[in-house]
Structure formats: C-alpha cells, structure tokens
C-alpha atoms as a PDB file:
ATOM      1  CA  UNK A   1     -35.364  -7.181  -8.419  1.00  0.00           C
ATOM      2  CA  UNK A   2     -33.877 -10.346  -6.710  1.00  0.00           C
ATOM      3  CA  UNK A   3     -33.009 -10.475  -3.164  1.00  0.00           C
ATOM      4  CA  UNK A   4     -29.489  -9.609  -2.144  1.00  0.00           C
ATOM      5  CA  UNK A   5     -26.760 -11.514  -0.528  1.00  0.00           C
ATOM      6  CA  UNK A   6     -28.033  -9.142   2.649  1.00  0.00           C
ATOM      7  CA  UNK A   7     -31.222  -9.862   2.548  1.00  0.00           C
ATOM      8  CA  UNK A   8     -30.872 -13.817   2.542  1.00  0.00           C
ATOM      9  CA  UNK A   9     -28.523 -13.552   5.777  1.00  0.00           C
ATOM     10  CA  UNK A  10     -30.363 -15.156   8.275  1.00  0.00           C
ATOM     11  CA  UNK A  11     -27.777 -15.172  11.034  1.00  0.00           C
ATOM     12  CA  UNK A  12     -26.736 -19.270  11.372  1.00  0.00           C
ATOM     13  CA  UNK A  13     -23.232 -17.752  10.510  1.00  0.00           C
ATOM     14  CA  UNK A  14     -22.983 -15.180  12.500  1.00  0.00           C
ATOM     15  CA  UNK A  15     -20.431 -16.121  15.183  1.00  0.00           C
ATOM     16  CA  UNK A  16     -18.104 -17.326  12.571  1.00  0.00           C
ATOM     17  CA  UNK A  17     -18.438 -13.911  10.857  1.00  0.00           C
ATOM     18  CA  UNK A  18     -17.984 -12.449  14.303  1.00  0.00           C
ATOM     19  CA  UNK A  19     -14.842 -14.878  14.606  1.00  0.00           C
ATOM     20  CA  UNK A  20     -13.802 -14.001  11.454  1.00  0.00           C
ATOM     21  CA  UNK A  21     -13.551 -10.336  11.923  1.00  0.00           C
ATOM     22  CA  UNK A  22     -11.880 -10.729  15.389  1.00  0.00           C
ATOM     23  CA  UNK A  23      -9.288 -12.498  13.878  1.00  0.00           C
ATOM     24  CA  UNK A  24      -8.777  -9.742  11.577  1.00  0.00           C
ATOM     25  CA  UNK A  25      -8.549  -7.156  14.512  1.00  0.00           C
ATOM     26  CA  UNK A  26      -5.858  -9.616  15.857  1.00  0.00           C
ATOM     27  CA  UNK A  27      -3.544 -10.291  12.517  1.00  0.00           C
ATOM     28  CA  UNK A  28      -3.469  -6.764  12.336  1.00  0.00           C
ATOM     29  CA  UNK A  29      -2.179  -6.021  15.997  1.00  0.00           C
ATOM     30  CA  UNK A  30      -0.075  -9.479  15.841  1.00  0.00           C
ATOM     31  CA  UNK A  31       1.382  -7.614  12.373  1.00  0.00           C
ATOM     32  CA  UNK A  32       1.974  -3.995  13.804  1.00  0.00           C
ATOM     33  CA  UNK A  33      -0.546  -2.912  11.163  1.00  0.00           C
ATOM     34  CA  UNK A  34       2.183  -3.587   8.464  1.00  0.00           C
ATOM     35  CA  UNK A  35       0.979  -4.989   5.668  1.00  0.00           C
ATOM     36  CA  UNK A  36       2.142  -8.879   4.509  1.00  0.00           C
ATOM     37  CA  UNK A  37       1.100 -11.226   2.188  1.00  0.00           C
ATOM     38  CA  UNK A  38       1.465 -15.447   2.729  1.00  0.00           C
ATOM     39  CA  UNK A  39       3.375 -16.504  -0.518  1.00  0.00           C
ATOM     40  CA  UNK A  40       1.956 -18.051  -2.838  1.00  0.00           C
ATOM     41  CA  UNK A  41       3.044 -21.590  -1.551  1.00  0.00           C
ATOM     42  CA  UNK A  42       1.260 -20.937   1.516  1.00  0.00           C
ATOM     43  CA  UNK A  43      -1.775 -19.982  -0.617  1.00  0.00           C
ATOM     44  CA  UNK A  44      -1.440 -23.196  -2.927  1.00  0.00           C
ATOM     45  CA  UNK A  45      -1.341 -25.482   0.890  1.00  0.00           C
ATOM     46  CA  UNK A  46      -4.279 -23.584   2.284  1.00  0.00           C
ATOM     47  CA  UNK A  47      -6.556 -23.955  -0.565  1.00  0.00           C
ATOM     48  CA  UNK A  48      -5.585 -27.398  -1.362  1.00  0.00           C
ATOM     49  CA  UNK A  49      -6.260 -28.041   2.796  1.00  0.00           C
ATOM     50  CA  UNK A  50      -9.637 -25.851   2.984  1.00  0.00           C
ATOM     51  CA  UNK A  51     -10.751 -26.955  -0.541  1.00  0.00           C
ATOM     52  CA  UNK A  52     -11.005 -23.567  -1.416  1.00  0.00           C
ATOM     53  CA  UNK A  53     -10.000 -21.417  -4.534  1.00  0.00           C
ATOM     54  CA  UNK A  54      -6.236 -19.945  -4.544  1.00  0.00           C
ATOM     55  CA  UNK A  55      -7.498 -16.940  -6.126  1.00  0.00           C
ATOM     56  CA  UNK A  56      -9.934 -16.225  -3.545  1.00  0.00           C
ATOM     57  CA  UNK A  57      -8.000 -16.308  -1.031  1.00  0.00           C
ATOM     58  CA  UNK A  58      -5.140 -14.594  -2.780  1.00  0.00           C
ATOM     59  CA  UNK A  59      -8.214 -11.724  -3.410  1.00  0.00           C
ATOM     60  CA  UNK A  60      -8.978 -11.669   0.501  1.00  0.00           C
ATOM     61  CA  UNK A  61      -5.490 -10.867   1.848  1.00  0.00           C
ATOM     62  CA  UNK A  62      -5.010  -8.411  -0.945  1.00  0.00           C
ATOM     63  CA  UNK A  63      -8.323  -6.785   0.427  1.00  0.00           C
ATOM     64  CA  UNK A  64      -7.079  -6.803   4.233  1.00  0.00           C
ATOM     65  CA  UNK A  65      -3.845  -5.504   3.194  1.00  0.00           C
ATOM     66  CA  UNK A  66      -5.585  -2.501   1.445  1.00  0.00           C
ATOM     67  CA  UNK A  67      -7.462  -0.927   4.455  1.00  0.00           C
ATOM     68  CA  UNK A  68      -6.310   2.045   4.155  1.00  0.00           C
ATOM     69  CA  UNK A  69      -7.877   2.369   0.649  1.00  0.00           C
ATOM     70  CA  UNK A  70     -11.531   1.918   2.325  1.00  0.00           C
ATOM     71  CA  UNK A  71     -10.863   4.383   4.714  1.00  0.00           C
ATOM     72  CA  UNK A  72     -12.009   8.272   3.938  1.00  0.00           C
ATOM     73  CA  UNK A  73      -9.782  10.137   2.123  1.00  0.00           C
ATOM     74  CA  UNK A  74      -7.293  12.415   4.389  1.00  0.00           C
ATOM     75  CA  UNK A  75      -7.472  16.432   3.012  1.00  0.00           C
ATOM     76  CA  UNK A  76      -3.822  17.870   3.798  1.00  0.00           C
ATOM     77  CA  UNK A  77      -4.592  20.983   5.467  1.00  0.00           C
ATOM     78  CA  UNK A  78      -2.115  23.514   6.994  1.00  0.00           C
ATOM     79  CA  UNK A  79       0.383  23.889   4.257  1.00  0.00           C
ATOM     80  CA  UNK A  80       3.952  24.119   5.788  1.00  0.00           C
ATOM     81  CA  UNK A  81       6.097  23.660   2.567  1.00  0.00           C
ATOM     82  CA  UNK A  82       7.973  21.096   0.182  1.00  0.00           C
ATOM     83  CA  UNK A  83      10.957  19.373   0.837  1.00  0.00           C
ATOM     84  CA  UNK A  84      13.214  18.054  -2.402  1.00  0.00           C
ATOM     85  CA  UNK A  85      14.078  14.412  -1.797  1.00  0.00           C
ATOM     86  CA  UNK A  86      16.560  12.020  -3.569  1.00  0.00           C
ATOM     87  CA  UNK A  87      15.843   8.573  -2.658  1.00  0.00           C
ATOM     88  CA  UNK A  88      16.558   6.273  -5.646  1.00  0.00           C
ATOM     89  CA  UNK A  89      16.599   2.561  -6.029  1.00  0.00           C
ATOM     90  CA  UNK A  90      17.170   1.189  -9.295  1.00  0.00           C
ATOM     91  CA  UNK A  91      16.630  -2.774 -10.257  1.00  0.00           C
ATOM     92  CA  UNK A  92      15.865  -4.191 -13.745  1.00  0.00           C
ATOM     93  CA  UNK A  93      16.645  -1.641 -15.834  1.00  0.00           C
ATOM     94  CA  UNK A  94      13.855   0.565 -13.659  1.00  0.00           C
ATOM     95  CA  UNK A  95      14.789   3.586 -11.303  1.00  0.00           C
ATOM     96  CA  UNK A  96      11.953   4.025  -8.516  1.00  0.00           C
ATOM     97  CA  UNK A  97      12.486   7.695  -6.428  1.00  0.00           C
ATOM     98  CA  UNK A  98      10.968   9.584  -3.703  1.00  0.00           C
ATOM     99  CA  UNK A  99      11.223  13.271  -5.462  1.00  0.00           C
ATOM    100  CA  UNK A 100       9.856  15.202  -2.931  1.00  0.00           C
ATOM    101  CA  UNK A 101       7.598  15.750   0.569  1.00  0.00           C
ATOM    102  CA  UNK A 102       4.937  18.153   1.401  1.00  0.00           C
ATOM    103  CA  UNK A 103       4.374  18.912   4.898  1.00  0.00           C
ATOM    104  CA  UNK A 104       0.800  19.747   6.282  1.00  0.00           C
ATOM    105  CA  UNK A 105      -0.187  20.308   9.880  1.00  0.00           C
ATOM    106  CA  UNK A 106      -2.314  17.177   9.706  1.00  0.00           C
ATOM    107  CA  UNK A 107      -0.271  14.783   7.113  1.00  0.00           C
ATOM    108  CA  UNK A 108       2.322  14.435   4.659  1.00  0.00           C
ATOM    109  CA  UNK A 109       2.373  14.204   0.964  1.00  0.00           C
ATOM    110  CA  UNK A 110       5.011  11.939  -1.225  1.00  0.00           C
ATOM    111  CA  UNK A 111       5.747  11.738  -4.547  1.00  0.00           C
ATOM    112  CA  UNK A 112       6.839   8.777  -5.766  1.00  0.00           C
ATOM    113  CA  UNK A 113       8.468   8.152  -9.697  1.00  0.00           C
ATOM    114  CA  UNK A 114       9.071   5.604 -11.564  1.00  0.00           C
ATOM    115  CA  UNK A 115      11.046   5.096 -14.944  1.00  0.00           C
ATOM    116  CA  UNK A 116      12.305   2.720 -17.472  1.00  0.00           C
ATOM    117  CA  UNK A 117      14.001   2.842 -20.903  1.00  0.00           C
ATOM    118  CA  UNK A 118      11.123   2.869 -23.102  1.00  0.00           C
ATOM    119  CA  UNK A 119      13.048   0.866 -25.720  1.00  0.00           C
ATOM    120  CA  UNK A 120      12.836  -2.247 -23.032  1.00  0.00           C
ATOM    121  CA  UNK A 121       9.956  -1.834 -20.899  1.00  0.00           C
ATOM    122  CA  UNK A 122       6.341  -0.501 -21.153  1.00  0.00           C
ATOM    123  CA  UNK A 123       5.270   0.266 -17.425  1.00  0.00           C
ATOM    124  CA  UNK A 124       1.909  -0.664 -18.501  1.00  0.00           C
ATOM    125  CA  UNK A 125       2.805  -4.188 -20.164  1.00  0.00           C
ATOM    126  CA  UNK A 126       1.310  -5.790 -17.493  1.00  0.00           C
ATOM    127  CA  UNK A 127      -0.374  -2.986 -15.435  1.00  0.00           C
ATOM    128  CA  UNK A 128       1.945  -1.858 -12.135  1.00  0.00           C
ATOM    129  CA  UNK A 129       0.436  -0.725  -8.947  1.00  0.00           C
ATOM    130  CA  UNK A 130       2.534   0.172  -5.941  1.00  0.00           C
ATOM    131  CA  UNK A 131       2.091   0.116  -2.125  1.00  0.00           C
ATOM    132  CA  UNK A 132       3.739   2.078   0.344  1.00  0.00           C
ATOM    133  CA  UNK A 133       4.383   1.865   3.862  1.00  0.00           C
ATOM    134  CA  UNK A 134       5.623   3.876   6.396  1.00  0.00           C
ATOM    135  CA  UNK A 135       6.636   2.728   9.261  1.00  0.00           C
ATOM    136  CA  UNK A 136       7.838   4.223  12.532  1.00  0.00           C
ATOM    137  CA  UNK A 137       6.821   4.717  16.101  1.00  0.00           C
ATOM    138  CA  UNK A 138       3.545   5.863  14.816  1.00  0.00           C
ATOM    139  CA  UNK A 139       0.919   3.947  13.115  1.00  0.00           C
ATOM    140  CA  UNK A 140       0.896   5.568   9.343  1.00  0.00           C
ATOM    141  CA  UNK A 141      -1.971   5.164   6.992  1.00  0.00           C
ATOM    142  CA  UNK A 142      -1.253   5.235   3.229  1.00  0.00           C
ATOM    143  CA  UNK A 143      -3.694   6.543   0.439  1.00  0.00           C
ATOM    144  CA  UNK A 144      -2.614   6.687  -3.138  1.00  0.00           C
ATOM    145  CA  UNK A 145      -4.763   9.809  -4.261  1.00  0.00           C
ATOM    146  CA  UNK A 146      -3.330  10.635  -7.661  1.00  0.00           C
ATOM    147  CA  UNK A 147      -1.021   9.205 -10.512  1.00  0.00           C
ATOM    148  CA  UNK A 148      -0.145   9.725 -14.171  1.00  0.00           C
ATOM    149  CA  UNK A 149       1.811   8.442 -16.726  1.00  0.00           C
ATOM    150  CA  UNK A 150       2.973   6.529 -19.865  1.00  0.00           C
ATOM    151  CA  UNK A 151       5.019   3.675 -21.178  1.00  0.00           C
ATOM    152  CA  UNK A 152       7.927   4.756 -19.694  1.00  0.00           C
ATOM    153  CA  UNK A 153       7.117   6.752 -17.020  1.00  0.00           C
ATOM    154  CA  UNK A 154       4.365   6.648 -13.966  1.00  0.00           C
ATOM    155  CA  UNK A 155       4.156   9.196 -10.893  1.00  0.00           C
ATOM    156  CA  UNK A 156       2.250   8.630  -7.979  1.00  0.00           C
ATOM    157  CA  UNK A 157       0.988  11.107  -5.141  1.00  0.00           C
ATOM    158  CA  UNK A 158       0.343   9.329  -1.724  1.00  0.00           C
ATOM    159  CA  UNK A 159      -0.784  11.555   1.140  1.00  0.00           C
ATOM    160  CA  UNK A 160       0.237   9.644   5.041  1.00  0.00           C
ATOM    161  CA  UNK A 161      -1.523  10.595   8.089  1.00  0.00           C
ATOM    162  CA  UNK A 162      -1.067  11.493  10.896  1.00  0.00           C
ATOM    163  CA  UNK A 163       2.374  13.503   9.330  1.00  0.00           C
ATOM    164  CA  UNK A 164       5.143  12.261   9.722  1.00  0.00           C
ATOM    165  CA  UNK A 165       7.425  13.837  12.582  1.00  0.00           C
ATOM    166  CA  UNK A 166      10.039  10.911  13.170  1.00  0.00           C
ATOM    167  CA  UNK A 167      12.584   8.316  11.595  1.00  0.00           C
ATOM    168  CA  UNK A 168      10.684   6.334   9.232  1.00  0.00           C
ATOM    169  CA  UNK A 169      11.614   3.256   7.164  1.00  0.00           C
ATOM    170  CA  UNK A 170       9.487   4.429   3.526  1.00  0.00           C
ATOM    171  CA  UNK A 171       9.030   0.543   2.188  1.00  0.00           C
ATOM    172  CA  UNK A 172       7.868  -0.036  -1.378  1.00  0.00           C
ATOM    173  CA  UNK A 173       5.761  -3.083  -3.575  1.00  0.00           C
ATOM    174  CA  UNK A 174       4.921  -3.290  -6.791  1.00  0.00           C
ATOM    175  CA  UNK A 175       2.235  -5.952  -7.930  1.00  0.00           C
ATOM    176  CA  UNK A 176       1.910  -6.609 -11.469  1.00  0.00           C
ATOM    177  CA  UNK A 177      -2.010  -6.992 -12.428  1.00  0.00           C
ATOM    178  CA  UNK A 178      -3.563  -9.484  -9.771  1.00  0.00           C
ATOM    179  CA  UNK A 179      -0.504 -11.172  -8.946  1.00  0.00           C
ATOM    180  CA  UNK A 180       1.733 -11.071  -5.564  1.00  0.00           C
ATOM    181  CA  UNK A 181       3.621  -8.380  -4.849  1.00  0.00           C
ATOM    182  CA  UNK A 182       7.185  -8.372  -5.800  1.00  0.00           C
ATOM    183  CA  UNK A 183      10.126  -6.230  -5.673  1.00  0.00           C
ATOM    184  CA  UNK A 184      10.271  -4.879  -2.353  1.00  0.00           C
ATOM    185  CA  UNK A 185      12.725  -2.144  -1.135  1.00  0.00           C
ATOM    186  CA  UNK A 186      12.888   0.265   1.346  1.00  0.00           C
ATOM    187  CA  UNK A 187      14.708   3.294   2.748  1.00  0.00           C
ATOM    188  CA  UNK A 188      15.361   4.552   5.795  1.00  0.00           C
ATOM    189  CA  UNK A 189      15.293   8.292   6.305  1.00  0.00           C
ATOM    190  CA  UNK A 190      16.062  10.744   8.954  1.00  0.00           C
ATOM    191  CA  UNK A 191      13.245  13.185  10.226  1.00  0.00           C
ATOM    192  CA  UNK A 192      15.402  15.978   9.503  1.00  0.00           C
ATOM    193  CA  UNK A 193      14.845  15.574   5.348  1.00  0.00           C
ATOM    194  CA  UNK A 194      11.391  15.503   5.511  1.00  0.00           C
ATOM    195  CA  UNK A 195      10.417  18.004   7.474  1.00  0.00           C
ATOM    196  CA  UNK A 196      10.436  21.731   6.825  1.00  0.00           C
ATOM    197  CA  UNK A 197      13.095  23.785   8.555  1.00  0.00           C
ATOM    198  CA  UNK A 198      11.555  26.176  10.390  1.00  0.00           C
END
C-alpha cells in the first residue's frame, strides 16, 4: 500500500497550515459565522493572481461554508410540538415554503418545500441543493438530515441547534450541481410563530 498524503508530511509547512487555519478561525468571526461566498469574479482574479485553479478554490470556500455538515449530527430530544408555518417565496415559475417547525428542548426542526410545474422544470435537471441559515442573536448551526422527492417536487428536513427562542431572519440558497449559489431569499419571522404556545 503506498504512503499517504499523512504520512509524507514532514512539517516544512506547518506554520502556513497553522496560518492557514487561523485565518479560518478569523473569516469566520470577521463573518458572524454567516456563511458567504466571493463571486465568481473574485474567484477568476484570485486564481489568475495565485496561479491557482478556479475550481479549487471555488471547492475550498464551498467546504468552509459547509461546517456545519462536518459537525456531529444534533438528535432533537424533548419533543414540545409542531407549529404550521406559511412562509412562501415564489421566483421562476418555483414556489419555495417553510411548512412547518418542530420544537425540541435542545433544537428545532424545519421543513422546507419546494415545487415547480412539472411541464417546465425538472428539479433534478441539474441537481438542486439548498442551504439555510438562521440568523439571530444566537449563533445557529444548520444540518440538512433528510430529503425526498421528484421532478417536480423536493422536501427537505433541517434540524438548528441550539433551538431557536428569538426573531430570526430564515435565509435560503440554492446551488445548482457545483456551481455558485444563486437565488437567495430570506424571511424574517417573529418568535411567536415558531414556538409552541404553552
């Protein structure tokens, strides 16, 4: 068996890695911990500057702006109920919603929808994947945990921790395959509709 990229690291690049991952640490404090993406002119200058591949670097931020995905997955635990919501925004021909909340003692589950007229779009023609963020007073991690779906039709599960107890602006992205995101919205939405009255 050949020898891993591990096992050839013999530590002349070590402080750069070390720089590398401080400046991480400080894009994400500089950035609130919300996620953003340099557009793709940006990406075109740097790569053309650092002689580096657009694609690459279009992979990395992608990969920093996914942290929560590489983080364990949160169990919802401490059922307190479910909470009908009806949050649309429609553009292209394609209605996105927020159908519905359900509140845990330890995080929050939303279930996001989206839908098209079959006769004019296939959701999977290219492939769609969506990030959301939540953001508020409190820093909110995102997981996608669950999804289904056809051509004309997709529904996605994310559960946020810790749960939400505040105003929160819900924002929304959709990517198409590997490309940048595009077609961000968001909502703003008052504590009061998402969480249980006791």
């Amino acid at each position: 068996m050949g020898d891993s990229n591990q096992d050839r690291y013999d530590g002349s690049t070590e402080s750069i890695d070390r720089e590398i991952c401080a400046l991480i640490q400080k894009r994400k404090q500089l950035s609130n911990e919300q996620t953003a993406s340099p557009t793709p002119e940006k990406l075109n200058e740097w790569a053309h500057t650092y002689e580096l591949e657009k694609e690459m670097l279009n992979a990395l931020f992608s990969t920093i702006e996914s942290e929560g995905d590489f983080k364990p997955i949160v169990k919802p635990k401490g059922y307190l109920g479910t909470v009908p919501l009806s949050l649309f925004h429609e553009e292209n021909e394609i209605i996105y919603s927020l159908t519905a909340i359900q509140s845990y003692k330890n995080a929050s589950v939303l279930f996001f929808q989206v839908a098209s007229n079959p006769q004019k779009q296939n959701l999977q023609e290219p492939m769609r994947t969506f990030e959301l963020t939540i953001k508020g007073t409190t820093s909110y991690v995102t997981q996608l945990t669950g999804g289904s779906g056809g051509d004309a039709m997709f529904n996605h599960r994310f559960v946020i921790s810790p749960a939400i107890k505040e105003d929160v602006t819900i924002s929304v992205r959709e990517r198409f395959g590997e490309g940048e995101c595009v077609t961000p919205f968001e909502w703003k939405v008052d504590k009061q509709a998402l969480i249980m009255n006791k």
